[in-house]
C-alpha atoms as a PDB file:
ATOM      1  CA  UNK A   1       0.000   0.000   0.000  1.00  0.00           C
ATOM      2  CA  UNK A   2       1.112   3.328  -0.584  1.00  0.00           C
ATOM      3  CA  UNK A   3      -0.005   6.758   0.844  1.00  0.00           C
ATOM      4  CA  UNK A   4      -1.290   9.982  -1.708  1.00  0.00           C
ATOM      5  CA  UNK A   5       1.370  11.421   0.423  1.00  0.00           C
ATOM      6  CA  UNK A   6       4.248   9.594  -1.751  1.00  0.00           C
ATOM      7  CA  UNK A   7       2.748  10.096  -4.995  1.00  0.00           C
ATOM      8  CA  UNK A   8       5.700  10.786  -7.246  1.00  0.00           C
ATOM      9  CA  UNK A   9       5.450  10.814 -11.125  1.00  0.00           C
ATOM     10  CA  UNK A  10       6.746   7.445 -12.511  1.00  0.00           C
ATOM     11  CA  UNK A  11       5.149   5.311  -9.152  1.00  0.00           C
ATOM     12  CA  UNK A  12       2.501   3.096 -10.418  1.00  0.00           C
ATOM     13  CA  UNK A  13      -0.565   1.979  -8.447  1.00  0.00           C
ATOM     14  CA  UNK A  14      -3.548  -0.241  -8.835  1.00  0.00           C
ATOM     15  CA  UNK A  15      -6.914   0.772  -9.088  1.00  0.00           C
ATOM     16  CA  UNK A  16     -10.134  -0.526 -10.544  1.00  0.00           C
ATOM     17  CA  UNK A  17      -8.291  -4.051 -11.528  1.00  0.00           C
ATOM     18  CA  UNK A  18      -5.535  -2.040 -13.814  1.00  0.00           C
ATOM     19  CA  UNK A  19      -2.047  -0.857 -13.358  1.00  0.00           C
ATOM     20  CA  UNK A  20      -1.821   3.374 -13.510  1.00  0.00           C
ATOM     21  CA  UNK A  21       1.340   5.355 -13.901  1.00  0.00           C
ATOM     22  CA  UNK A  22       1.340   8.798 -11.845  1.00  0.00           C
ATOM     23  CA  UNK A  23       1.924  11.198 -14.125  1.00  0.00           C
ATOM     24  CA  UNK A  24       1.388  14.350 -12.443  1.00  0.00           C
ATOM     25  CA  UNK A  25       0.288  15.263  -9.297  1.00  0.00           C
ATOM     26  CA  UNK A  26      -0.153  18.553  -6.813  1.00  0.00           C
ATOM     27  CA  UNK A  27      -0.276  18.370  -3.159  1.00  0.00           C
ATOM     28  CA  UNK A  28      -3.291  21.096  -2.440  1.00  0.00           C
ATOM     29  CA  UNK A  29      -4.111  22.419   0.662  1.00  0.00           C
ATOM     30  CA  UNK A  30      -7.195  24.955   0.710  1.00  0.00           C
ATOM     31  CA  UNK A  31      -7.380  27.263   3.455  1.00  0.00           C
ATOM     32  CA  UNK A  32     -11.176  25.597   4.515  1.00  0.00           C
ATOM     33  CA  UNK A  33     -11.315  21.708   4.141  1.00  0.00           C
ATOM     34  CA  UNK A  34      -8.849  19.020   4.302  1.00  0.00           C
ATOM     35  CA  UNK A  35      -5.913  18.697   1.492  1.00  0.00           C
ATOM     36  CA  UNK A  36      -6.165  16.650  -1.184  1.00  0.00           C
ATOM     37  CA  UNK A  37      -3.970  15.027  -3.867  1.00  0.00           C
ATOM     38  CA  UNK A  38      -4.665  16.319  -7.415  1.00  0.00           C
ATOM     39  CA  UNK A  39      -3.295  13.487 -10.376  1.00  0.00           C
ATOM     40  CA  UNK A  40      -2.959  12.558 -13.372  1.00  0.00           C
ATOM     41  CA  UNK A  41      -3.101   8.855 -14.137  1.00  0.00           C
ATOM     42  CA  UNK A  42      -1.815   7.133 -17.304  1.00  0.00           C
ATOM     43  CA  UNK A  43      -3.144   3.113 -17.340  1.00  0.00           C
ATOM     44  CA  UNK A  44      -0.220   1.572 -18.552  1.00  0.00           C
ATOM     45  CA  UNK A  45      -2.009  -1.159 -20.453  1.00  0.00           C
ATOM     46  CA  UNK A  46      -4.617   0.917 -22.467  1.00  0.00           C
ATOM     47  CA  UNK A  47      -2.917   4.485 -22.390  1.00  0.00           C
ATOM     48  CA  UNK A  48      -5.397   6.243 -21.286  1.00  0.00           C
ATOM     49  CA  UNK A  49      -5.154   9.048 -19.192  1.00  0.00           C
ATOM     50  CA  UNK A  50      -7.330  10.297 -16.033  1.00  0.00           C
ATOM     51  CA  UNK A  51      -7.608  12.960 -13.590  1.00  0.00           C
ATOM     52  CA  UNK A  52      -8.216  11.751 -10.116  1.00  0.00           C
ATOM     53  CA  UNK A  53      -8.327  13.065  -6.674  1.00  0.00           C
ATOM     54  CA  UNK A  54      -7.025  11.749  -3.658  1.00  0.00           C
ATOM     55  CA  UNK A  55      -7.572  12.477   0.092  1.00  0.00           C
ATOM     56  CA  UNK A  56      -4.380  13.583   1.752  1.00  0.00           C
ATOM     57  CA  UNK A  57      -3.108  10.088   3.129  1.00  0.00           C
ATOM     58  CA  UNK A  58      -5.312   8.049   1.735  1.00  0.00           C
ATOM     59  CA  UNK A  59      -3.640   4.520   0.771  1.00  0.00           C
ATOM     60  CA  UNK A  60      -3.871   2.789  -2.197  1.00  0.00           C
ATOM     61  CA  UNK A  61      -2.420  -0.576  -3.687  1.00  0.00           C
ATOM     62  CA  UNK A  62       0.675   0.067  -5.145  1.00  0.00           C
ATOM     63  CA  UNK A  63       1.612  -2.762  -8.568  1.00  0.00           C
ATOM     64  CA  UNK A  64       4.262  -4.744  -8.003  1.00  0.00           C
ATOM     65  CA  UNK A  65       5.905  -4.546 -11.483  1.00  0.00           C
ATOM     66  CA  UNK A  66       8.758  -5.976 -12.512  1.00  0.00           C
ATOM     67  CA  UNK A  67      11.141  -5.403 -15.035  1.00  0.00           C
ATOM     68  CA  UNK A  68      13.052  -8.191 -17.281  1.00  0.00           C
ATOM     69  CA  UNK A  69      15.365  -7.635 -19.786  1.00  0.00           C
ATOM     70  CA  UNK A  70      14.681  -9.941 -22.379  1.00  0.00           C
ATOM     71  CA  UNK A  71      16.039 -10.103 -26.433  1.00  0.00           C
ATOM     72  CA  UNK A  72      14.035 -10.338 -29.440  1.00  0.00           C
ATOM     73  CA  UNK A  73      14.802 -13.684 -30.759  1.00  0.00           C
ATOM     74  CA  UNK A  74      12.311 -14.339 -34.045  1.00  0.00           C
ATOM     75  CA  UNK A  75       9.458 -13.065 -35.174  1.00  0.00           C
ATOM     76  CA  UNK A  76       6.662 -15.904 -35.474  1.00  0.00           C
ATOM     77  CA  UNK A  77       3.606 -14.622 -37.894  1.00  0.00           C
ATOM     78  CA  UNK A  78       2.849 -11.267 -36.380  1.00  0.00           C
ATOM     79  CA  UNK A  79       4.202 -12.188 -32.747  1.00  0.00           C
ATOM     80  CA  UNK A  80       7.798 -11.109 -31.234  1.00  0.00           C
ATOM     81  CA  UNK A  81       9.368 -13.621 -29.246  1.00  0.00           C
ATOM     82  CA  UNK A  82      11.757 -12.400 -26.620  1.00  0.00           C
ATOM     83  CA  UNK A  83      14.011 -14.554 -24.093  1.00  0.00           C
ATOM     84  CA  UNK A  84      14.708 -13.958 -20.979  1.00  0.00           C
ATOM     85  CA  UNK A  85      18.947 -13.936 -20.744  1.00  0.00           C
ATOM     86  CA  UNK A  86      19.011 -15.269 -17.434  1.00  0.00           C
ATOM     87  CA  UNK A  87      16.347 -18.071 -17.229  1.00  0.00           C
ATOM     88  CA  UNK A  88      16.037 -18.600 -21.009  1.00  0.00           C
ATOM     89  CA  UNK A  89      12.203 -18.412 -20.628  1.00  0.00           C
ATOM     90  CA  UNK A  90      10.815 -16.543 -23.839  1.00  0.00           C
ATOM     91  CA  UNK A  91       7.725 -14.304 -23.786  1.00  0.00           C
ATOM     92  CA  UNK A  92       5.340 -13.993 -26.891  1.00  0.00           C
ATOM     93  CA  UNK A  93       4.288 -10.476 -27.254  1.00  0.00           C
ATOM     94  CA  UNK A  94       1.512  -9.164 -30.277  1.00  0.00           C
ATOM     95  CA  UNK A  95       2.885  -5.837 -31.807  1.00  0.00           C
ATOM     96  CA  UNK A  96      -0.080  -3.766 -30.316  1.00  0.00           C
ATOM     97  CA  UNK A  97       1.913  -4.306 -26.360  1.00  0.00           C
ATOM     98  CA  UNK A  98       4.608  -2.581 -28.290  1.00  0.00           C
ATOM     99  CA  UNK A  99       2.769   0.115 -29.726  1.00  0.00           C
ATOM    100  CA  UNK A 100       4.248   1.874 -33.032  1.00  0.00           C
ATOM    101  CA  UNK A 101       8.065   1.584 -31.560  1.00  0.00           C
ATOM    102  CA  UNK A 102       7.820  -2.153 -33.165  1.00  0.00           C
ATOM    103  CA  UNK A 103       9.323  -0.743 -36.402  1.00  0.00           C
ATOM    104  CA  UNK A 104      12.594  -0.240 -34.866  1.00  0.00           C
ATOM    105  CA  UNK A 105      13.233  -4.043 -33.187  1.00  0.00           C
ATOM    106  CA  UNK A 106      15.788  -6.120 -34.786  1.00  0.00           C
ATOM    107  CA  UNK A 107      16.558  -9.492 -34.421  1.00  0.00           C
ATOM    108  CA  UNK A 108      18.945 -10.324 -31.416  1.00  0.00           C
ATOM    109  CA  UNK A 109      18.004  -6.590 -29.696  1.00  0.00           C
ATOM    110  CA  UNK A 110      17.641  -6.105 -25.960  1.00  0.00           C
ATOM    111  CA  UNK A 111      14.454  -4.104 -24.412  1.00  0.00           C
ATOM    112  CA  UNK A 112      13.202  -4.116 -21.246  1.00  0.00           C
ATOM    113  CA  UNK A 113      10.056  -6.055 -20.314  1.00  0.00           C
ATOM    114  CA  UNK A 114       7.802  -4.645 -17.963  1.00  0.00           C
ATOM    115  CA  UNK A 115       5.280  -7.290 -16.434  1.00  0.00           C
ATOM    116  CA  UNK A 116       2.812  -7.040 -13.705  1.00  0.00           C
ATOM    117  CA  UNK A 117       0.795 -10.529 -12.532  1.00  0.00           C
ATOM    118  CA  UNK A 118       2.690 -12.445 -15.129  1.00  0.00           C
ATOM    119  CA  UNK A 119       1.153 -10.608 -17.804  1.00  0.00           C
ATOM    120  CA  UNK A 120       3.025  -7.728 -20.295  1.00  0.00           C
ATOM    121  CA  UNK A 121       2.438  -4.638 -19.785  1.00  0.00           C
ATOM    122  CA  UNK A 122       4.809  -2.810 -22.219  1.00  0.00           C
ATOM    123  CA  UNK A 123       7.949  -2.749 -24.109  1.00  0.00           C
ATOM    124  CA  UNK A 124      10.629  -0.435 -23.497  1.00  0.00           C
ATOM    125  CA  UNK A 125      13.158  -0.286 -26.381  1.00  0.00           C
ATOM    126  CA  UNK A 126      16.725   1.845 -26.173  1.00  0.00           C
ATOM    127  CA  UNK A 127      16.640   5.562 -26.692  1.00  0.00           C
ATOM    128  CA  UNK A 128      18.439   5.086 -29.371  1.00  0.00           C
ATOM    129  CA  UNK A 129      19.195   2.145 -32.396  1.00  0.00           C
ATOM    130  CA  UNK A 130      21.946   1.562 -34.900  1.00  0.00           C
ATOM    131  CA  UNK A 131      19.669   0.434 -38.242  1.00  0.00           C
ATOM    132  CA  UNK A 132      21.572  -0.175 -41.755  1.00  0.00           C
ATOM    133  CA  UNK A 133      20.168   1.700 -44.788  1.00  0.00           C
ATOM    134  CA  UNK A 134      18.740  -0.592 -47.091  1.00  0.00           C
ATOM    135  CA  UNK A 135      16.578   2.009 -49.521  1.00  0.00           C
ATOM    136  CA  UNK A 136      16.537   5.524 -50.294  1.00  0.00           C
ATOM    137  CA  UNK A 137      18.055   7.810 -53.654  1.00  0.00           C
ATOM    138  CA  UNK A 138      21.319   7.753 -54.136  1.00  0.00           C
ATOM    139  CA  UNK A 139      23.568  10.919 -52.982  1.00  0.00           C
ATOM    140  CA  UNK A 140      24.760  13.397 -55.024  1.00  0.00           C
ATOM    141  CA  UNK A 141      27.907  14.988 -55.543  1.00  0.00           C
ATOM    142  CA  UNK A 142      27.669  18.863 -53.366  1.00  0.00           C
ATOM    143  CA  UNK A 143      24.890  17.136 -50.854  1.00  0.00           C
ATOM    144  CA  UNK A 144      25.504  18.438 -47.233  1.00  0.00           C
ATOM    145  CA  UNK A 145      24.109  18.061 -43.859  1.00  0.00           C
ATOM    146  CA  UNK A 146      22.063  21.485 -44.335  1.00  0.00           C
ATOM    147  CA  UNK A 147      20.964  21.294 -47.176  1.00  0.00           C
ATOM    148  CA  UNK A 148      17.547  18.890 -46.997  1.00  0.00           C
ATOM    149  CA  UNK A 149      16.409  15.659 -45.984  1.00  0.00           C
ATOM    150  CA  UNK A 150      15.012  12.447 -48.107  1.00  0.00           C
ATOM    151  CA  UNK A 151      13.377   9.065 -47.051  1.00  0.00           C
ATOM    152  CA  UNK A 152      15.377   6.400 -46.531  1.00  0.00           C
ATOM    153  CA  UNK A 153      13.729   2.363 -45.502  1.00  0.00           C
ATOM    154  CA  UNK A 154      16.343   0.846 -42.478  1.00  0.00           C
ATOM    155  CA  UNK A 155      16.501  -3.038 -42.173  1.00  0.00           C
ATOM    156  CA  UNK A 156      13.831  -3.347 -40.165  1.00  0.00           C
ATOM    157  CA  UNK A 157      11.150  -1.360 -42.936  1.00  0.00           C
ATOM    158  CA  UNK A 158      10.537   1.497 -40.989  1.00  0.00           C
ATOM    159  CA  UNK A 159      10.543   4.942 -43.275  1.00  0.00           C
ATOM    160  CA  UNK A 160      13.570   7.573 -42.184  1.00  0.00           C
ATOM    161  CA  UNK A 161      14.123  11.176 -43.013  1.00  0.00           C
ATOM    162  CA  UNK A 162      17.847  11.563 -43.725  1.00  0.00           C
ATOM    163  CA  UNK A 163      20.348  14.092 -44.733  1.00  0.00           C
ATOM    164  CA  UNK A 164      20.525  14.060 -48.489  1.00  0.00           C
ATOM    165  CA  UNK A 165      24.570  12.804 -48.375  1.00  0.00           C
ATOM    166  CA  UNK A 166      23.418   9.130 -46.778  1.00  0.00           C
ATOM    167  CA  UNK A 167      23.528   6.641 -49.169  1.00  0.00           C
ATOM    168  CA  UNK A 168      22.255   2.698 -49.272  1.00  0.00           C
ATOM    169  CA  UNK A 169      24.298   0.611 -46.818  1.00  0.00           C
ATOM    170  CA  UNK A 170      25.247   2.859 -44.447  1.00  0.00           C
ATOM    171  CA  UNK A 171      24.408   2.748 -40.395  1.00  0.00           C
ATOM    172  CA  UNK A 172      22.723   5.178 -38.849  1.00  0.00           C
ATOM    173  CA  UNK A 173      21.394   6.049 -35.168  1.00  0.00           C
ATOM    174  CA  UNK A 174      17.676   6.472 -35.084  1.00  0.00           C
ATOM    175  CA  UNK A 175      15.956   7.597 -32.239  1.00  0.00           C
ATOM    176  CA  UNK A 176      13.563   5.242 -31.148  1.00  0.00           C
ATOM    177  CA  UNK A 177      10.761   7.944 -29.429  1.00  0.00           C
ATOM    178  CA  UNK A 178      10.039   9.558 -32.894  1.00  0.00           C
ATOM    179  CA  UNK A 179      11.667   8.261 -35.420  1.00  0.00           C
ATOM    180  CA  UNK A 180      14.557  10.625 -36.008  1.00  0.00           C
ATOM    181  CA  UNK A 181      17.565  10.741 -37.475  1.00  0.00           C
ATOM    182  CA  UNK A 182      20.280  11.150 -35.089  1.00  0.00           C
ATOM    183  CA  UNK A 183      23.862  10.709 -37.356  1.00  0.00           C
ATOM    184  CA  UNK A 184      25.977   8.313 -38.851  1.00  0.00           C
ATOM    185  CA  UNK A 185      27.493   5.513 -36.904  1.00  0.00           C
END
């Protein structure tokens, strides 16, 4: 259990059978009336997000999640299977747990597995990924950094804006969050 008192962003609770992610939250203390707790929830398995209030010190169940880091083996149909490095369990996960990041997993990757009750909750890939160029128009002599950006497909099929220099077969660093470009490697 866990007081409103120790609400911090980033602690996760449990309430109406679902795991919630404090997001925000504002200690408030009008001068008639007791204080309350003012949040923001974010359910972790759905994504939706939810303003609640709180008495001051009111408990609630706080998840016991737990966090594996696992690597993405194969892919099997639509499914990703991960395995565990230390008890060489794997973990079949559909590509909606993993959201729209899924274009940037390659095969022998690590991510962190976040599970609650046995069950996935979400993916967490690196900030950052090292993908080869496989597709995009070939650079032209007097191309810079500065001067514009083109589409380029990694080897994973996921669809890059790149500096106009980068040619097919080259590595680059893509940032996972949004899909940028972040240099050469």
């Amino acid at each position: 259990m866990i007081s409103s008192n120790d609400f911090r962003s980033g602690v996760t609770i449990e309430l109406d059978g679902s795991v919630w992610r404090v997001v925000e939250f504002l200690h408030v203390k009008p001068g008639k009336g007791s204080a309350f707790v003012r949040t923001k929830l974010k359910n972790v398995q759905s994504g939706n997000v939810v303003e609640r209030t709180f008495r001051a010190g009111e408990t609630v169940p706080q998840a016991s999640i737990e966090k594996r880091t696992m690597q993405h083996t194969y892919k099997e149909g639509d499914q990703y299977v991960f395995m565990d490095m230390e008890t060489f369990e794997e973990a079949t996960i559909p590509p909606n747990k993993i959201g729209d990041r899924v274009k940037f997993i390659k095969e022998g990757m690590e991510v962190n597995i976040v599970f609650w009750n046995d069950q996935v909750l979400e993916v967490e890939l690196p900030t950052s990924v090292i993908l080869e160029v496989t597709e995009t128009d070939p650079g032209v002599k007097g191309d810079t950094a500065t001067g514009g950006s083109k589409p380029a497909i990694v080897e994973t099929g996921a669809q890059i804006m790149v500096p106009l220099f980068i040619s097919i077969g080259e590595r680059i660093k893509v940032d996972t969050r949004d899909g940028s470009y972040l240099g050469r490697e």
